[in-house]
Protein backbone atom coordinates (compact mmCIF):
# COMPACT_ATOMS: atom_id res chain seq x y z
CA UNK A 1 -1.26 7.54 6.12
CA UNK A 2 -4.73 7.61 7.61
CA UNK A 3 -6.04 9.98 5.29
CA UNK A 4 -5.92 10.52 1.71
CA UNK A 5 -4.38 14.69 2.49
CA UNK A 6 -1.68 15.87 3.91
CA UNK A 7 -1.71 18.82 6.29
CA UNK A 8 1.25 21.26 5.64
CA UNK A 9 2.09 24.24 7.46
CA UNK A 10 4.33 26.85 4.83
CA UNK A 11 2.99 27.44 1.19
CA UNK A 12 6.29 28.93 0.55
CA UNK A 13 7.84 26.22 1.78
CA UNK A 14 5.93 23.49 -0.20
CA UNK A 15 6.93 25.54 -3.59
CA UNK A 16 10.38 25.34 -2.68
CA UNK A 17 10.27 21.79 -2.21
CA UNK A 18 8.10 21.30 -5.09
CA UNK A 19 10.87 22.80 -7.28
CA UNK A 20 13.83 20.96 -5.49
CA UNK A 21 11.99 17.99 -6.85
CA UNK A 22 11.21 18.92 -10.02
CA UNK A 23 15.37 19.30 -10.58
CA UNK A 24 15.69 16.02 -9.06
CA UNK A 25 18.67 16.91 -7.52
CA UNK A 26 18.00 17.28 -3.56
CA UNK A 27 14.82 15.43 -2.88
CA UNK A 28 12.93 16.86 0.23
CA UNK A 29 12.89 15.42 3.16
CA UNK A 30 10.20 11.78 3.87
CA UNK A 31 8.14 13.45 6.37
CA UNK A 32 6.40 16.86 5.14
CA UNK A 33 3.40 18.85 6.56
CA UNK A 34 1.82 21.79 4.97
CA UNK A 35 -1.28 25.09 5.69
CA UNK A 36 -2.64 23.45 2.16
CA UNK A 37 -4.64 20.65 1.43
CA UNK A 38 -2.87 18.22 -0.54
CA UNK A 39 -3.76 14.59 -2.49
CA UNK A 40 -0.82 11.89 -2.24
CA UNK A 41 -0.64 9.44 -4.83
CA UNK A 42 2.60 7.08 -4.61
CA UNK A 43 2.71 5.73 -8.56
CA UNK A 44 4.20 3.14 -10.17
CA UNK A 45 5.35 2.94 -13.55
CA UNK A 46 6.19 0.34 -15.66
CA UNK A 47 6.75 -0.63 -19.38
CA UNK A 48 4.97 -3.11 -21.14
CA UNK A 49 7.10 -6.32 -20.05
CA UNK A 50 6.35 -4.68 -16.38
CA UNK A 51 9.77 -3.84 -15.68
CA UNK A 52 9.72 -0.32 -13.60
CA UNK A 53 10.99 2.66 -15.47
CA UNK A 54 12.53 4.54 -12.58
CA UNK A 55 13.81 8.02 -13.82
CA UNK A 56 10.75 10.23 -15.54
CA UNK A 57 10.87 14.22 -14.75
CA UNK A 58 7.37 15.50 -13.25
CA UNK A 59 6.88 17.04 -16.39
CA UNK A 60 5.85 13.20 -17.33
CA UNK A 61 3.16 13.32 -15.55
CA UNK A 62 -0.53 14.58 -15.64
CA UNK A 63 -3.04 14.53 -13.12
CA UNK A 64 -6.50 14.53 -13.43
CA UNK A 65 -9.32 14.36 -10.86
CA UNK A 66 -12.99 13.86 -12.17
CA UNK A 67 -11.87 14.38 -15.49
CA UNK A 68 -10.17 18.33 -14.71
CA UNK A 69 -6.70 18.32 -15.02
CA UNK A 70 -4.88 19.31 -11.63
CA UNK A 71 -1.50 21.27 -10.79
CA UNK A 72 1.33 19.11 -9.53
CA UNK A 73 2.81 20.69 -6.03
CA UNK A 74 4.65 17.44 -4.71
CA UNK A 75 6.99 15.46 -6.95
CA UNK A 76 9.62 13.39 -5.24
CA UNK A 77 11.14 9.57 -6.10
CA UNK A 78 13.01 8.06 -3.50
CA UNK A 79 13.65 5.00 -1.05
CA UNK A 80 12.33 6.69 1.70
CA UNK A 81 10.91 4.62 5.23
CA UNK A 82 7.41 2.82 4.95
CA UNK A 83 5.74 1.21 7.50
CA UNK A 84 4.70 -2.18 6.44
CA UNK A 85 2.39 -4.96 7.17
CA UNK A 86 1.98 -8.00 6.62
CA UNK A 87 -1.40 -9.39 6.79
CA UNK A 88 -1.15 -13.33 6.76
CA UNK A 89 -3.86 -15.92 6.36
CA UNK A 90 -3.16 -18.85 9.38
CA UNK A 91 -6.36 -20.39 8.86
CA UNK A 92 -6.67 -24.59 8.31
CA UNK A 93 -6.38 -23.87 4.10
CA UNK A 94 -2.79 -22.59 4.79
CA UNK A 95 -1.56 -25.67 6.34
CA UNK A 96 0.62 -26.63 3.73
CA UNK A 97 1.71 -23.24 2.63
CA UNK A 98 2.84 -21.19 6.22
CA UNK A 99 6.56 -22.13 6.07
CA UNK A 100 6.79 -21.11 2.85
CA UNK A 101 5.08 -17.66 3.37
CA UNK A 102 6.68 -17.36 6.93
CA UNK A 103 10.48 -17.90 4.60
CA UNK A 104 8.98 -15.24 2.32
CA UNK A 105 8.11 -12.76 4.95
CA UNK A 106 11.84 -13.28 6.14
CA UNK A 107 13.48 -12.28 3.44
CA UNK A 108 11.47 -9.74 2.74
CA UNK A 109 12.14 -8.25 5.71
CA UNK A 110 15.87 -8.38 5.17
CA UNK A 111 15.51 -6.24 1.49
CA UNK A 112 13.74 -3.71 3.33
CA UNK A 113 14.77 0.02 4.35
CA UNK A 114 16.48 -0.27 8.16
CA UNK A 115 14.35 2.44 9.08
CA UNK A 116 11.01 0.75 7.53
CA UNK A 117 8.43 0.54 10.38
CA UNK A 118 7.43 -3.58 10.02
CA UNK A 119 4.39 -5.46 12.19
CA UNK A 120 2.81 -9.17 11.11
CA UNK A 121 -1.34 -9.63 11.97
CA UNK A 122 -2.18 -13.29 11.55
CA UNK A 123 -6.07 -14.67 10.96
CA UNK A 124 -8.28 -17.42 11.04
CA UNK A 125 -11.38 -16.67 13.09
CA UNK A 126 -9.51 -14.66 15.04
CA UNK A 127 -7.33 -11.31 14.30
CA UNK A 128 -3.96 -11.86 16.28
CA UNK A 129 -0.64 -9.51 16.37
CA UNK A 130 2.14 -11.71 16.00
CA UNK A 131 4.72 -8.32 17.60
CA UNK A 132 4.82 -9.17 21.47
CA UNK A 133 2.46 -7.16 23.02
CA UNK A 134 2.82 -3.23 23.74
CA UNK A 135 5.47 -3.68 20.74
CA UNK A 136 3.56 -1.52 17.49
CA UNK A 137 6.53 -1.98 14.76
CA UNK A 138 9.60 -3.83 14.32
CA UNK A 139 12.78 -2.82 12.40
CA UNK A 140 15.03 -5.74 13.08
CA UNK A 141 14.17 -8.77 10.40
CA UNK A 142 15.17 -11.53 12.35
CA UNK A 143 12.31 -10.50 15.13
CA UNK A 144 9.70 -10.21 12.28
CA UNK A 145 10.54 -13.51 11.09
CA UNK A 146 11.04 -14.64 14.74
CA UNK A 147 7.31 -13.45 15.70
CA UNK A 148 5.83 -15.13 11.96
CA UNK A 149 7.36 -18.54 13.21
CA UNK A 150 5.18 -19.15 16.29
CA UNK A 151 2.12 -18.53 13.87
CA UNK A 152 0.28 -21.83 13.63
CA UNK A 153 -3.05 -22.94 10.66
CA UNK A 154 -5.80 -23.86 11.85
CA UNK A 155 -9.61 -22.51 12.25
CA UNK A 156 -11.95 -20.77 9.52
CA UNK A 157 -11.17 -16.98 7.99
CA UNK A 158 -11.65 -13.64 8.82
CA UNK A 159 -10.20 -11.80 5.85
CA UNK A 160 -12.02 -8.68 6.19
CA UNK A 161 -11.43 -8.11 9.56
CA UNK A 162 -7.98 -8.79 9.51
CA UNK A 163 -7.35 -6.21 6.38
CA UNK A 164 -9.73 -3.85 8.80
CA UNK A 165 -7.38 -4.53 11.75
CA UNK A 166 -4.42 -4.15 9.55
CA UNK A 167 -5.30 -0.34 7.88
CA UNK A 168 -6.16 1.11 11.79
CA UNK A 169 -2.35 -0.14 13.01
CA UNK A 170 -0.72 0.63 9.93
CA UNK A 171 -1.38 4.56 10.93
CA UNK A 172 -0.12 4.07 14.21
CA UNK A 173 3.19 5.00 12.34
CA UNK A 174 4.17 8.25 11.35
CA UNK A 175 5.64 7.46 8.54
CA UNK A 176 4.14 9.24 5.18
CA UNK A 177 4.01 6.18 2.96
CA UNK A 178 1.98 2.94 4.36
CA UNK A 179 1.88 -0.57 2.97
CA UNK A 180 -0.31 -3.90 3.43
CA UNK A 181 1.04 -6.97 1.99
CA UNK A 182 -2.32 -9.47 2.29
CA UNK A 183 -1.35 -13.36 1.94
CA UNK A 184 -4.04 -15.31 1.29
CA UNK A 185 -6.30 -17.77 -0.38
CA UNK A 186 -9.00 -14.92 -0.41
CA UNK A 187 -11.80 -16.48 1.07
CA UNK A 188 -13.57 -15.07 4.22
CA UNK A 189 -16.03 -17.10 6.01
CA UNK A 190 -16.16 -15.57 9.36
CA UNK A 191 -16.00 -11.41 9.45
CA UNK A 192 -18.02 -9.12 11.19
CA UNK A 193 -16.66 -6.77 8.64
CA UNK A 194 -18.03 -6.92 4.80
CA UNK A 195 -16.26 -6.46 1.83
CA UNK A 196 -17.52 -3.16 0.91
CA UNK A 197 -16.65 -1.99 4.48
CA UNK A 198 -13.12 -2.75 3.69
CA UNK A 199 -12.92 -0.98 0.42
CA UNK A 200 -14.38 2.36 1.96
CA UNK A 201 -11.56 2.08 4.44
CA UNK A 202 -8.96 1.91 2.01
CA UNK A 203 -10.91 4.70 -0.05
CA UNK A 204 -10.54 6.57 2.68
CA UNK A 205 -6.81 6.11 3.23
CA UNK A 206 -4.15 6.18 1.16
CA UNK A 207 -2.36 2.86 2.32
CA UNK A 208 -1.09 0.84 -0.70
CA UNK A 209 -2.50 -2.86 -0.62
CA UNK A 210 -0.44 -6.01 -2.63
CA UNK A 211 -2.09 -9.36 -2.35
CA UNK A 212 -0.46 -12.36 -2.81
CA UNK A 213 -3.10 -15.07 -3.64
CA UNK A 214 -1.74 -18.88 -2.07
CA UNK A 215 -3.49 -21.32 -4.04
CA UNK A 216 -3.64 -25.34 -3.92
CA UNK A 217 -6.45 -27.79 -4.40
CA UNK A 218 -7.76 -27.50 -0.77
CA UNK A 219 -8.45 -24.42 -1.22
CA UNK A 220 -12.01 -24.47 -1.80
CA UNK A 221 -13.01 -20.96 -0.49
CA UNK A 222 -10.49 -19.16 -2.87
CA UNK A 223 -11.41 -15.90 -4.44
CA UNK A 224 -9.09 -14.01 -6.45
CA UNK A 225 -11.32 -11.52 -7.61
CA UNK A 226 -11.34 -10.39 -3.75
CA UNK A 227 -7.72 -9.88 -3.75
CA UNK A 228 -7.46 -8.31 -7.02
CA UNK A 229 -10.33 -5.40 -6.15
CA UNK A 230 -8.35 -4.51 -2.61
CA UNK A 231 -5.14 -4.17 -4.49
CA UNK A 232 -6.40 -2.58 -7.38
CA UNK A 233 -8.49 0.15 -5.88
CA UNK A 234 -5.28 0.96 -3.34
CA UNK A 235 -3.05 1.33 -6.40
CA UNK A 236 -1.31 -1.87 -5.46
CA UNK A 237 -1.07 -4.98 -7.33
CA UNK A 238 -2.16 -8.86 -6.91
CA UNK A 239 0.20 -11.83 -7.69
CA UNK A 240 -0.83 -15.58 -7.90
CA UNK A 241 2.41 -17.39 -8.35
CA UNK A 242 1.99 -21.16 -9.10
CA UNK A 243 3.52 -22.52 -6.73
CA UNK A 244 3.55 -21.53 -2.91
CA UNK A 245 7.67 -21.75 -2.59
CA UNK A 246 7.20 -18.70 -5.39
CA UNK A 247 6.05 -16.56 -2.91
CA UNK A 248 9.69 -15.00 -1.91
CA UNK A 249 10.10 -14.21 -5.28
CA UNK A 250 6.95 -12.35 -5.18
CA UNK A 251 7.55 -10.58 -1.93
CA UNK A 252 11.00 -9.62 -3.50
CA UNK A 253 8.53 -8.14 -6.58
CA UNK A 254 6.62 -6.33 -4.15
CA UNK A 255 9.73 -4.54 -2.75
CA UNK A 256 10.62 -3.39 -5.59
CA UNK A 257 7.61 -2.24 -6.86
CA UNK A 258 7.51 -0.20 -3.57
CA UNK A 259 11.23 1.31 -3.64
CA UNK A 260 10.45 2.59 -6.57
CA UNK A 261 7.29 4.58 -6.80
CA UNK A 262 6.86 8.44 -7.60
CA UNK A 263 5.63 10.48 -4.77
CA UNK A 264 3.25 13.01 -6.37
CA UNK A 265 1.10 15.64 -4.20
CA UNK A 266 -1.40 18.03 -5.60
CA UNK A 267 -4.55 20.36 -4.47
CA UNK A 268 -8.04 19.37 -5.88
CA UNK A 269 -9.19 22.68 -7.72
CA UNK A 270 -12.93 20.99 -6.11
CA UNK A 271 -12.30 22.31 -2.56
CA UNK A 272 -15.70 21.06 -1.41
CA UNK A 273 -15.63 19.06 1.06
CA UNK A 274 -18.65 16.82 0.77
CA UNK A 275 -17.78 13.43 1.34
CA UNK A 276 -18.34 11.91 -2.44
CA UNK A 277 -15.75 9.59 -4.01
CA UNK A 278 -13.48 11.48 -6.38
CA UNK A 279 -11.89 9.37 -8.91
CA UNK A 280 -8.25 9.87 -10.50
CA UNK A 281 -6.77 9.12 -13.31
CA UNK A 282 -2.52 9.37 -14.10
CA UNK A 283 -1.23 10.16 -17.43
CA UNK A 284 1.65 10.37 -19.16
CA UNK A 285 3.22 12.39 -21.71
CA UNK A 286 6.23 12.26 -23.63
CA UNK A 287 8.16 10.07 -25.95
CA UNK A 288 7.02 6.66 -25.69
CA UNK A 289 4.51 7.09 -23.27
CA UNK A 290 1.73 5.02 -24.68
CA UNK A 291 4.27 2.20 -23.99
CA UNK A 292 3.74 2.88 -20.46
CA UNK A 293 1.73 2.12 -17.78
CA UNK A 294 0.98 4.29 -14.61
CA UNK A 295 -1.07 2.52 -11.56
CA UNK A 296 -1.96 4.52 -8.73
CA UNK A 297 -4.97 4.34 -6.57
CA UNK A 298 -8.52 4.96 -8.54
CA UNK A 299 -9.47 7.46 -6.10
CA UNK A 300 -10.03 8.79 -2.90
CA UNK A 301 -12.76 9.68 -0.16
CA UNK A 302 -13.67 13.85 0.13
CA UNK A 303 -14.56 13.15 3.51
CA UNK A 304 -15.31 16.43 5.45
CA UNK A 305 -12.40 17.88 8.32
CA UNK A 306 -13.40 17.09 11.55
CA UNK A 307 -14.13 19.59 13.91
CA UNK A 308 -11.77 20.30 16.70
């Protein structure tokens, strides 16, 4: 989704939905829009060992923005469609590494939802699509995985450009809920883009970003701090398996991880509009809740509406 609110037309009807959810007995339907203003937040939650605890009530769960507590009016957890990318690093560092991560991205593709909306953009100095052109999504695995295998290394890389790239297609979908998967050493040596840039794009958004940082001792550009900030601000995560050939076990993490989030909506009580940086924090209550932790993004843009 391109911005951090969702537009809804029917308070009445948002209620209703609200309180469908909140029985957890007839979810509402992926796609919403509503007359009120509301933040998404898609949250994970795991215990300690980081395995995902799937079935809290909304009643679990407190929001706060800036420190105020705020009223819950979405609360849904379900497999519903996302539109995915995968952003893959094809520069000369991944020589060794692409038919592992191209293997990866295959399977992968075959866990995910048939009605996921799936595209691939490949970098090195250059930002590429790797979907034949005038095609925006796939939902067939075996073309993703087709369209990753004519992707060859070479060349220097554009990180931040390609992430850029990657956040403006991803909202060509209208799916609700949008994923980046980045794939990379995390180095960037040619971008028009900076880093900061990147990070007030995904501030601005509420796109979930998982990096996946390829490692081997060629690689010496590598910055894992990089991909740990764009996951961590997006409410995603970073991995850094040790080995390369780990990475479909990763992927197969990251599915999960995204299957099973909790779809939570809610108004700011601060209705200015004034374009600061508002940051949230997730709690939880209940019985063994300090043996649980909730990662969502760390915020989100107040950017003003534009005018028609």
């Amino acid at each position: 989704m391109l911005r951090s609110v969702a537009r809804v037309r029917s308070m009445a009807w948002l209620l209703a939905a609200a309180a469908a959810c909140a029985c957890a007995q007839n979810p509402p339907p992926a796609d919403f829009n509503v007359d009120v203003n509301l933040v998404i937040l898609n949250v994970s939650v795991a215990d300690r060992g980081g395995r995902l605890v799937r079935n809290l009530p909304q009643s679990s769960f407190q929001i706060y923005e800036e420190g105020l507590a705020q009223q819950i009016r979405l609360f849904r957890r379900e497999d519903a469609p996302v539109a995915v990318g995968l952003v893959v690093d094809n520069s000369g560092s991944m020589l060794r590494k692409l038919s592992s991560v191209v293997a990866a991205a295959g399977e992968f593709a075959r866990s995910s939802n048939p009605q996921d909306h799936m595209f691939v953009i490949h970098f090195n100095e250059h930002v590429s699509h790797a979907l034949p052109s005038g095609q925006a999504f796939a939902t067939n695995p075996e073309q993703l995985q087709e369209a990753m295998s004519q992707i060859h290394a070479k060349g220097q890389t554009a990180l931040y450009d390609a992430v850029a790239a990657a956040l403006a297609h991803v909202h060509q979908s209208s799916l609700q809920k949008k994923v980046l998967i980045v794939l990379s050493d995390g180095g960037d040596n040619a971008s028009v883009r900076r880093l900061e840039d990147v990070i007030t794009m995904i501030q601005q958004s509420d796109v979930i970003v998982y990096t996946v940082g390829l490692f081997d001792e060629y690689d010496h550009d590598r910055n894992p701090g990089v991909l740990k900030r764009l996951a961590k601000v997006s409410g995603g995560e970073s991995w850094f398996p040790k080995e390369v050939s780990d990475a479909t076990e990763v992927l197969q993490a990251v599915s999960r991880d995204i299957r099973n989030q909790y779809t939570i909506g809610y108004a700011p009580s601060n209705e200015k509009r004034d374009g600061s940086f508002r940051q949230i924090k997730v709690k939880l209550t209940g019985a063994h809740a300090d043996r649980l932790i909730a990662r969502t993004r760390t915020g989100y843009i107040a950017a003003a509406e534009k005018q028609p």
